[in-house]
C-alpha atoms as a PDB file:
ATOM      1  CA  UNK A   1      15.197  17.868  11.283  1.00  0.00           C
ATOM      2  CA  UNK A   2      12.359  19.455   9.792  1.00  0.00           C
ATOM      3  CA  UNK A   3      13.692  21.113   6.796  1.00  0.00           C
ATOM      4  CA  UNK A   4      15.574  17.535   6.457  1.00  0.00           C
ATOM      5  CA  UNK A   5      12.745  16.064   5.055  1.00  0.00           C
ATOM      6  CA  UNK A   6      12.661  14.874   1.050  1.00  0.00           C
ATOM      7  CA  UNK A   7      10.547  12.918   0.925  1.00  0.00           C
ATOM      8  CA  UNK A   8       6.701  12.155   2.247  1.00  0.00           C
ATOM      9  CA  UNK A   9       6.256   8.004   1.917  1.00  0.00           C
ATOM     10  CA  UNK A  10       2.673   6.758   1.856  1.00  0.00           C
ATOM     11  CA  UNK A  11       0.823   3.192   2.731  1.00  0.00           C
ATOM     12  CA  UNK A  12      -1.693   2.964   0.708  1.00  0.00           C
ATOM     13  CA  UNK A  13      -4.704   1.146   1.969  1.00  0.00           C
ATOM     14  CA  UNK A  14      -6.275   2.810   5.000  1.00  0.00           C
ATOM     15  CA  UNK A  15      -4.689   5.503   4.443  1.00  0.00           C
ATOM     16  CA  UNK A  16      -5.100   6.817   0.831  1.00  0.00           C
ATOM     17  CA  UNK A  17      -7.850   4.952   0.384  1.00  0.00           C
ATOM     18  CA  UNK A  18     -10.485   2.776   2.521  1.00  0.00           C
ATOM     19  CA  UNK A  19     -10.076  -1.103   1.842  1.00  0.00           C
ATOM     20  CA  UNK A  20     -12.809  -3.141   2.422  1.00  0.00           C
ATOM     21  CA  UNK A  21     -11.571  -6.853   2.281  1.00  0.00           C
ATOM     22  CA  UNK A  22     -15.021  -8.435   2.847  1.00  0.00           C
ATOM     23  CA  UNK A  23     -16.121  -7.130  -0.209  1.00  0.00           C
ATOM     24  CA  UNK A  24     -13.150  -8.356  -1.669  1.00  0.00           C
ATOM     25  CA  UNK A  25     -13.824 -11.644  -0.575  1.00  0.00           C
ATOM     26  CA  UNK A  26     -17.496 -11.936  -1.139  1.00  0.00           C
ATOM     27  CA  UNK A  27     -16.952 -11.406  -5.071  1.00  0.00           C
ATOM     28  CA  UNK A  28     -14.099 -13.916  -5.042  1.00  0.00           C
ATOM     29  CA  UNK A  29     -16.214 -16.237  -3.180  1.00  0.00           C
ATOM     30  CA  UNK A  30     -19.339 -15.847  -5.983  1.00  0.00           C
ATOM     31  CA  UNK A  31     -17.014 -16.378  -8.496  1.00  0.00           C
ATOM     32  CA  UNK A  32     -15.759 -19.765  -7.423  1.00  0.00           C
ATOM     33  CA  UNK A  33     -18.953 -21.090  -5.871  1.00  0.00           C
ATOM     34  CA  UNK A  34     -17.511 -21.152  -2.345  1.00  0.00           C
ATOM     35  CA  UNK A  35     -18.255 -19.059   0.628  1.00  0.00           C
ATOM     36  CA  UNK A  36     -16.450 -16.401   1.739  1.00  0.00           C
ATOM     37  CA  UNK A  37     -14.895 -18.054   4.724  1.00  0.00           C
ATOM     38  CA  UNK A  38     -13.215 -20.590   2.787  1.00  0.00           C
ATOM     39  CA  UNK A  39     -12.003 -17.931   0.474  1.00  0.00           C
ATOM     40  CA  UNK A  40     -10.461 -16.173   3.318  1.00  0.00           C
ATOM     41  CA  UNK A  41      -8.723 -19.231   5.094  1.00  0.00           C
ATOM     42  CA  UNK A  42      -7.524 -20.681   1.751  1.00  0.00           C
ATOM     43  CA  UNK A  43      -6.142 -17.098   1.190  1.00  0.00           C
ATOM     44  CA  UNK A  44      -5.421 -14.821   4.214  1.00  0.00           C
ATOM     45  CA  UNK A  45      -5.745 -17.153   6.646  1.00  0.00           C
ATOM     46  CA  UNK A  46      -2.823 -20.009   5.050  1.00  0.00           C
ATOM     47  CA  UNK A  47      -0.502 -17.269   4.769  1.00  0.00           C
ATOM     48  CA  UNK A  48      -0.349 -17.463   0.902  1.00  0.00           C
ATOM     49  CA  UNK A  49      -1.122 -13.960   0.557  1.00  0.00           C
ATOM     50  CA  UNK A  50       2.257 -13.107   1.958  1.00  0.00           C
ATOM     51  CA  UNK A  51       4.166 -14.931  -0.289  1.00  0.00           C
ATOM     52  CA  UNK A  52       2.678 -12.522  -2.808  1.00  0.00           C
ATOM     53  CA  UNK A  53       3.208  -9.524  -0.530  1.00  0.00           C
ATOM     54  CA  UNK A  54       6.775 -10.568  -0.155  1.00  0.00           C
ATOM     55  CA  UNK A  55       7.673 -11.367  -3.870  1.00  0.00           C
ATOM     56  CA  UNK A  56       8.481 -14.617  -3.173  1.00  0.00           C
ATOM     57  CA  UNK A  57       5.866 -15.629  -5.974  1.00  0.00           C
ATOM     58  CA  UNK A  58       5.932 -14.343  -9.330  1.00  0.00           C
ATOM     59  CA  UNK A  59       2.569 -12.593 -10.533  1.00  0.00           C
ATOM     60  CA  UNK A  60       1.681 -15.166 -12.525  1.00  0.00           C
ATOM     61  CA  UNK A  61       2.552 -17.732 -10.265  1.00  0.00           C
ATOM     62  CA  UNK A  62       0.311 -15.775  -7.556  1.00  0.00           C
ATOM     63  CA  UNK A  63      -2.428 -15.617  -9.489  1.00  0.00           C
ATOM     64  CA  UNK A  64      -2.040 -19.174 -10.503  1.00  0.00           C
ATOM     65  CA  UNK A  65      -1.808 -20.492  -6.272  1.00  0.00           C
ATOM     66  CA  UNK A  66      -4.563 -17.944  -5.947  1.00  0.00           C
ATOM     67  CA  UNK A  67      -7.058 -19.928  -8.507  1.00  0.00           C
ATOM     68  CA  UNK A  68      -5.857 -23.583  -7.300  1.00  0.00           C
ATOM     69  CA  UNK A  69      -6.645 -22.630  -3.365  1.00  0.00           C
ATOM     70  CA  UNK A  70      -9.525 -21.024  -3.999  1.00  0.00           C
ATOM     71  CA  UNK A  71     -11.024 -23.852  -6.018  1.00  0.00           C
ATOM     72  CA  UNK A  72     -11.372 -21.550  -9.495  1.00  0.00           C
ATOM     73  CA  UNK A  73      -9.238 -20.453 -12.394  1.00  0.00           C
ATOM     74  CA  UNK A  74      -9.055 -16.731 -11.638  1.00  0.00           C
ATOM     75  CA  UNK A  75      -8.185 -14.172 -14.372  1.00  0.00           C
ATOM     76  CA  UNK A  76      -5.975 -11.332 -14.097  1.00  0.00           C
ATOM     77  CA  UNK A  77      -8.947  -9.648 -15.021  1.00  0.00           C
ATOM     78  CA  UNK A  78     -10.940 -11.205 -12.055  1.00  0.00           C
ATOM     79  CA  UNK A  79      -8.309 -11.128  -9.602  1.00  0.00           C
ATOM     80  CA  UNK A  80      -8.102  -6.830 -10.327  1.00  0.00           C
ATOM     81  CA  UNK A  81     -11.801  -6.475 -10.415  1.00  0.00           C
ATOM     82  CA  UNK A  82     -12.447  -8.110  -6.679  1.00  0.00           C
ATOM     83  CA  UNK A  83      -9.485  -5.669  -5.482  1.00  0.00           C
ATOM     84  CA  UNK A  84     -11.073  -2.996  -7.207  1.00  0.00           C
ATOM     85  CA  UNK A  85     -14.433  -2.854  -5.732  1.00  0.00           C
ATOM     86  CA  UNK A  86     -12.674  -2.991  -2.258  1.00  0.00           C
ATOM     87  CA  UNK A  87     -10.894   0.138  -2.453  1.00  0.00           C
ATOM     88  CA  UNK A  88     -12.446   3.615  -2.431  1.00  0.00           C
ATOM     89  CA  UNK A  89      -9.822   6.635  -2.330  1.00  0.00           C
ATOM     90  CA  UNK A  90     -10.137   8.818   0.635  1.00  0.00           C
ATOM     91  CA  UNK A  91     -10.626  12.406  -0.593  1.00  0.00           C
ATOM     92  CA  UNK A  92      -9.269  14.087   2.485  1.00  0.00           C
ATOM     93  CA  UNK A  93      -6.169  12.528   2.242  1.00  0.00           C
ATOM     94  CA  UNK A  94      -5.590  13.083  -1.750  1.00  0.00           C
ATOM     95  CA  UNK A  95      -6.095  16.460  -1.138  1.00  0.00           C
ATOM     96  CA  UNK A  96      -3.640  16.597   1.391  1.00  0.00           C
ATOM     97  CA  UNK A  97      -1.044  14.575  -1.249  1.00  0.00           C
ATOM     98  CA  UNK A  98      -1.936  17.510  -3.612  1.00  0.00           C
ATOM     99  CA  UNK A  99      -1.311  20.336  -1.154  1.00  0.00           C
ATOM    100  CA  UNK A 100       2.707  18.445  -0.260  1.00  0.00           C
ATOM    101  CA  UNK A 101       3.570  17.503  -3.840  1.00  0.00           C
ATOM    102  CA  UNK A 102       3.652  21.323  -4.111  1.00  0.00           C
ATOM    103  CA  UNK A 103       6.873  21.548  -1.633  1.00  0.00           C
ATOM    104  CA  UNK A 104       8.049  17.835  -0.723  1.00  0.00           C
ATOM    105  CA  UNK A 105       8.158  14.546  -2.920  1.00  0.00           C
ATOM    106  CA  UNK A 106       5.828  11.638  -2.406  1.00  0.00           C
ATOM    107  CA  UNK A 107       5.747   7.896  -2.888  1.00  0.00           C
ATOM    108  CA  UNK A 108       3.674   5.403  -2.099  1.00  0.00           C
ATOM    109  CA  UNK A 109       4.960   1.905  -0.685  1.00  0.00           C
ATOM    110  CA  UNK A 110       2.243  -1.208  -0.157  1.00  0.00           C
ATOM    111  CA  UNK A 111       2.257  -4.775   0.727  1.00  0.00           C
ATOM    112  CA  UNK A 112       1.198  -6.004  -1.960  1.00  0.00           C
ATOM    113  CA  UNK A 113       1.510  -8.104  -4.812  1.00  0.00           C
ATOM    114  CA  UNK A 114       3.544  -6.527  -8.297  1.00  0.00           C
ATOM    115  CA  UNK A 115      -0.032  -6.719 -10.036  1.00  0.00           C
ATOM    116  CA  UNK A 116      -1.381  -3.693  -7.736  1.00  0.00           C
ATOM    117  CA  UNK A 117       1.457  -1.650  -9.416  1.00  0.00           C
ATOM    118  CA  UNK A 118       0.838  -2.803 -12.503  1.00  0.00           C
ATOM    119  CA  UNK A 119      -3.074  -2.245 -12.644  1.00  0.00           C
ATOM    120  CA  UNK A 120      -2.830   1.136 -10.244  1.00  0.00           C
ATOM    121  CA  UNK A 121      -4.916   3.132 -13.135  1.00  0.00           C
ATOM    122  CA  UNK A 122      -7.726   0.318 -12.668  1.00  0.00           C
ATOM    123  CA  UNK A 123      -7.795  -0.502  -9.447  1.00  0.00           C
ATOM    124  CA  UNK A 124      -7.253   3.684  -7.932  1.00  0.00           C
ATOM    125  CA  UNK A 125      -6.808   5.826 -10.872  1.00  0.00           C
ATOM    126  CA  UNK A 126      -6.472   9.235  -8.644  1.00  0.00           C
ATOM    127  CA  UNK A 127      -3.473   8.240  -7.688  1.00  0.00           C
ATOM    128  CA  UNK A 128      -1.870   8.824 -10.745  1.00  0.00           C
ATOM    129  CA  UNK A 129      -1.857  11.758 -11.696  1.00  0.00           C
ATOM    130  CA  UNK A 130      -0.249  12.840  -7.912  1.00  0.00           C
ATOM    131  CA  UNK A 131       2.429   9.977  -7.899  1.00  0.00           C
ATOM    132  CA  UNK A 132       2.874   9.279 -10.839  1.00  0.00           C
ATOM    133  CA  UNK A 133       5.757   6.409 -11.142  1.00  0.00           C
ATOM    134  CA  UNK A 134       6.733   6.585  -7.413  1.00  0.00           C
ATOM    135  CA  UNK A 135       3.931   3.891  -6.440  1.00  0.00           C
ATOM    136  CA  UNK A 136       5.854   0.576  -5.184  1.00  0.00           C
ATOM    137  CA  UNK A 137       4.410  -2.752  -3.986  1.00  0.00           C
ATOM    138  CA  UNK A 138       6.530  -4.486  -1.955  1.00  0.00           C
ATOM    139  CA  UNK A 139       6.608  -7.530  -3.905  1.00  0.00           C
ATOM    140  CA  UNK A 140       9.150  -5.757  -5.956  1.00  0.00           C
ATOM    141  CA  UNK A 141      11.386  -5.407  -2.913  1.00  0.00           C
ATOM    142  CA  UNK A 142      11.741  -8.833  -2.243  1.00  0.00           C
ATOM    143  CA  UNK A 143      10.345  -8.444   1.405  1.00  0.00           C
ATOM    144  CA  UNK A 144       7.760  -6.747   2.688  1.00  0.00           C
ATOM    145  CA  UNK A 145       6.786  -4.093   5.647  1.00  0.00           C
ATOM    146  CA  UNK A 146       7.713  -4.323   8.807  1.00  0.00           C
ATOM    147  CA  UNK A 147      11.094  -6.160   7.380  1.00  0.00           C
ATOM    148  CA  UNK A 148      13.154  -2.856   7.471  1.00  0.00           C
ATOM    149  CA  UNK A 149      14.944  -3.741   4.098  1.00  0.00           C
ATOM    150  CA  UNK A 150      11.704  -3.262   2.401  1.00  0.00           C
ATOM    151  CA  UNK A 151      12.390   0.314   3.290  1.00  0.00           C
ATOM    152  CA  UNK A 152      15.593   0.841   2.719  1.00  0.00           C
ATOM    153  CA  UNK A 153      15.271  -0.935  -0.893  1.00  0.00           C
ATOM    154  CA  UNK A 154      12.410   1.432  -1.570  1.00  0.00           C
ATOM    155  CA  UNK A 155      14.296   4.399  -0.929  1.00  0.00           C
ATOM    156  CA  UNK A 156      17.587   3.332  -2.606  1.00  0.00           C
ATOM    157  CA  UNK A 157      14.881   3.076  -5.724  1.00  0.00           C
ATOM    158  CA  UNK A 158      13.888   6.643  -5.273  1.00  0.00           C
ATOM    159  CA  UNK A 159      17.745   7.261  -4.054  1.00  0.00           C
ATOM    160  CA  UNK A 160      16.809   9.674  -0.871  1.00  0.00           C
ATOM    161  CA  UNK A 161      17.841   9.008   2.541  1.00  0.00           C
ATOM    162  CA  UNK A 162      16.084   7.024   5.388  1.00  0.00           C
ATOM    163  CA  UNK A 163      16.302  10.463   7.576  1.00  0.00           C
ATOM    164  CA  UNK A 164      15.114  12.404   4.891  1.00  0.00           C
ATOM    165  CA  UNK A 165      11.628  10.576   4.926  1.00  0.00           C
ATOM    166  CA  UNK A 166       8.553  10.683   6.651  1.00  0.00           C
ATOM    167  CA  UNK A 167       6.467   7.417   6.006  1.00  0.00           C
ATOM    168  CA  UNK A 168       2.909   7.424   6.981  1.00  0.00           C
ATOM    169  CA  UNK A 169       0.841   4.173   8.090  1.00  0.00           C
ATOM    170  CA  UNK A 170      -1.967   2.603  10.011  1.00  0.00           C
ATOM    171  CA  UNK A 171      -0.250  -0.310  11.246  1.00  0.00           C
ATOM    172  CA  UNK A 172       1.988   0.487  14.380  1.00  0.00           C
ATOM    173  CA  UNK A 173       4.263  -2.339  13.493  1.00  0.00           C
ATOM    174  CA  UNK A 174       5.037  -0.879  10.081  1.00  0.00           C
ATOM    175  CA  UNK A 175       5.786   2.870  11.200  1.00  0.00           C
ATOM    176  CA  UNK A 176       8.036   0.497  14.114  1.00  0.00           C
ATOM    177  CA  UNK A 177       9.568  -1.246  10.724  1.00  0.00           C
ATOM    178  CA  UNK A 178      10.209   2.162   9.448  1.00  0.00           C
ATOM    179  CA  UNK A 179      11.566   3.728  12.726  1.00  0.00           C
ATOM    180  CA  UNK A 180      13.943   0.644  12.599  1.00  0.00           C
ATOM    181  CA  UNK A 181      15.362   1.275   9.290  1.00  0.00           C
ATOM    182  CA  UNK A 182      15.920   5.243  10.398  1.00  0.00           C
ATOM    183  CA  UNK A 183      12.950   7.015   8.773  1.00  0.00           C
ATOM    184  CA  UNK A 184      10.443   9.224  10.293  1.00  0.00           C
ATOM    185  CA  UNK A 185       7.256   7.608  10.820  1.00  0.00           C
ATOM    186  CA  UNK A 186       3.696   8.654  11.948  1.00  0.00           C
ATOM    187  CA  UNK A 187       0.847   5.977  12.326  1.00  0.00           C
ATOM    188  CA  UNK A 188      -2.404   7.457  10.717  1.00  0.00           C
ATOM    189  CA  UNK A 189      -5.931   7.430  12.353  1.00  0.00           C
ATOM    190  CA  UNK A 190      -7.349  10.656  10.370  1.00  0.00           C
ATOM    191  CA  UNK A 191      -6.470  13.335   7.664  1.00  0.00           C
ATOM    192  CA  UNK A 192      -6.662  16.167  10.616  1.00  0.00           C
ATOM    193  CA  UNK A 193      -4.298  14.332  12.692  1.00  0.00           C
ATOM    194  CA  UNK A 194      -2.302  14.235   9.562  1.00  0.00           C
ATOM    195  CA  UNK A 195      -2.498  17.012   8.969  1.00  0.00           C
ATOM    196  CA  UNK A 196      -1.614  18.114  12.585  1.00  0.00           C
ATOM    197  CA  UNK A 197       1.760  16.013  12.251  1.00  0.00           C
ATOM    198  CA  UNK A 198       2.818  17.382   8.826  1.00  0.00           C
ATOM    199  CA  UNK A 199       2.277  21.066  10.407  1.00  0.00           C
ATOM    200  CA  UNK A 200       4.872  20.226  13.517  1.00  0.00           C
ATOM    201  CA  UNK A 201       7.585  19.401  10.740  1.00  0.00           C
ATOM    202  CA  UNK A 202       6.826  22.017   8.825  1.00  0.00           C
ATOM    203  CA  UNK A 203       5.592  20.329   5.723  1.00  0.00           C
ATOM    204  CA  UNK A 204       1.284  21.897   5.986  1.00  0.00           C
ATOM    205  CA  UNK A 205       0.228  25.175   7.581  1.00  0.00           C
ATOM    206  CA  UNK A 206      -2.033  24.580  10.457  1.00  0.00           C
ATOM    207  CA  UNK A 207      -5.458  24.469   9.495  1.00  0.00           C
END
């Protein structure tokens, strides 16, 4: 099993980097002269971000229902700006990306709106250079984590088998998405309990 592995597959928030949605929320909520609450039920709590998550909204269209239920017309360049300041890349864990690119290939798969992807050198510009192309919102996929298809459609884009991959995330109902559509899946709490896992298949020397 161990040498089976292709492929490493990363979440991305919480686990490459810290995301802090309160901040998030605050700056949407200063920009539309609202409070934050209301910014957070008109958005998280109505289930509309899913529907970006999910692709079942365009980008544009997303960004549009974004403005309209948050009482502002939002600008792409708004809309990336909140989600930047909420994100803040975990060193520990980029260093361990660096260390497996050298033997194993990583991706990175996130719920998340098509517009993450497409404003990744904005919003988290280290992850880049240790990606490169394989960084995949979900939105693309038509579905979204724990839906096993958004797994399997992810890795018939990067063409490697479910068995083949080790996904990493914090949610325990998205590595129990993953397990369902055959990968391998660890749930992450911290870099040396990565790190600890990755060692047991093989992938990292013990530290």
């Amino acid at each position: 099993m161990t040498d089976a592995i292709k492929l490493v597959l990363f979440d991305m928030d919480n686990v490459l980097c810290t995301y802090d949605r309160p901040t998030r929320v605050a700056y949407l909520a200063e920009l539309a002269g609202t409070s934050s609450e209301a910014v957070h039920a008109a958005i998280w709590g109505s289930g509309f971000e899913l529907l970006g998550d999910s692709g079942a909204l365009a980008a544009t269209d997303y960004l549009q229902g974004f403005g309209t239920r948050i009482g502002y017309p939002l600008s792409r360049a708004e809309w990336v700006e909140a989600r930047r300041r909420s994100m803040r890349a975990d060193r520990a864990m980029l260093e361990i990306v660096a260390r497996l690119r050298q033997t194993v290939d990583v991706a990175v798969l996130t719920n998340n709106t098509t517009l993450v992807a497409d404003h990744i050198d904005m919003l988290l510009p280290e992850l880049r250079s240790l990606f490169g192309s394989r960084i995949y919102t979900s939105a693309q996929f038509k579905t979204a984590k724990p839906d096993p298809d958004c797994y399997r459609r992810c890795l018939s884009e990067l063409q490697v088998a479910p068995g083949a991959v080790l996904f990493i995330d914090d949610l325990a109902q998205n590595v129990a998405g993953a397990k369902e559509a055959g990968l391998l899946a660890h749930q992450h709490t911290t870099p040396e309990a990565l790190r600890q896992a990755l060692s047991k298949h093989g992938l990292l020397e013990a530290s």
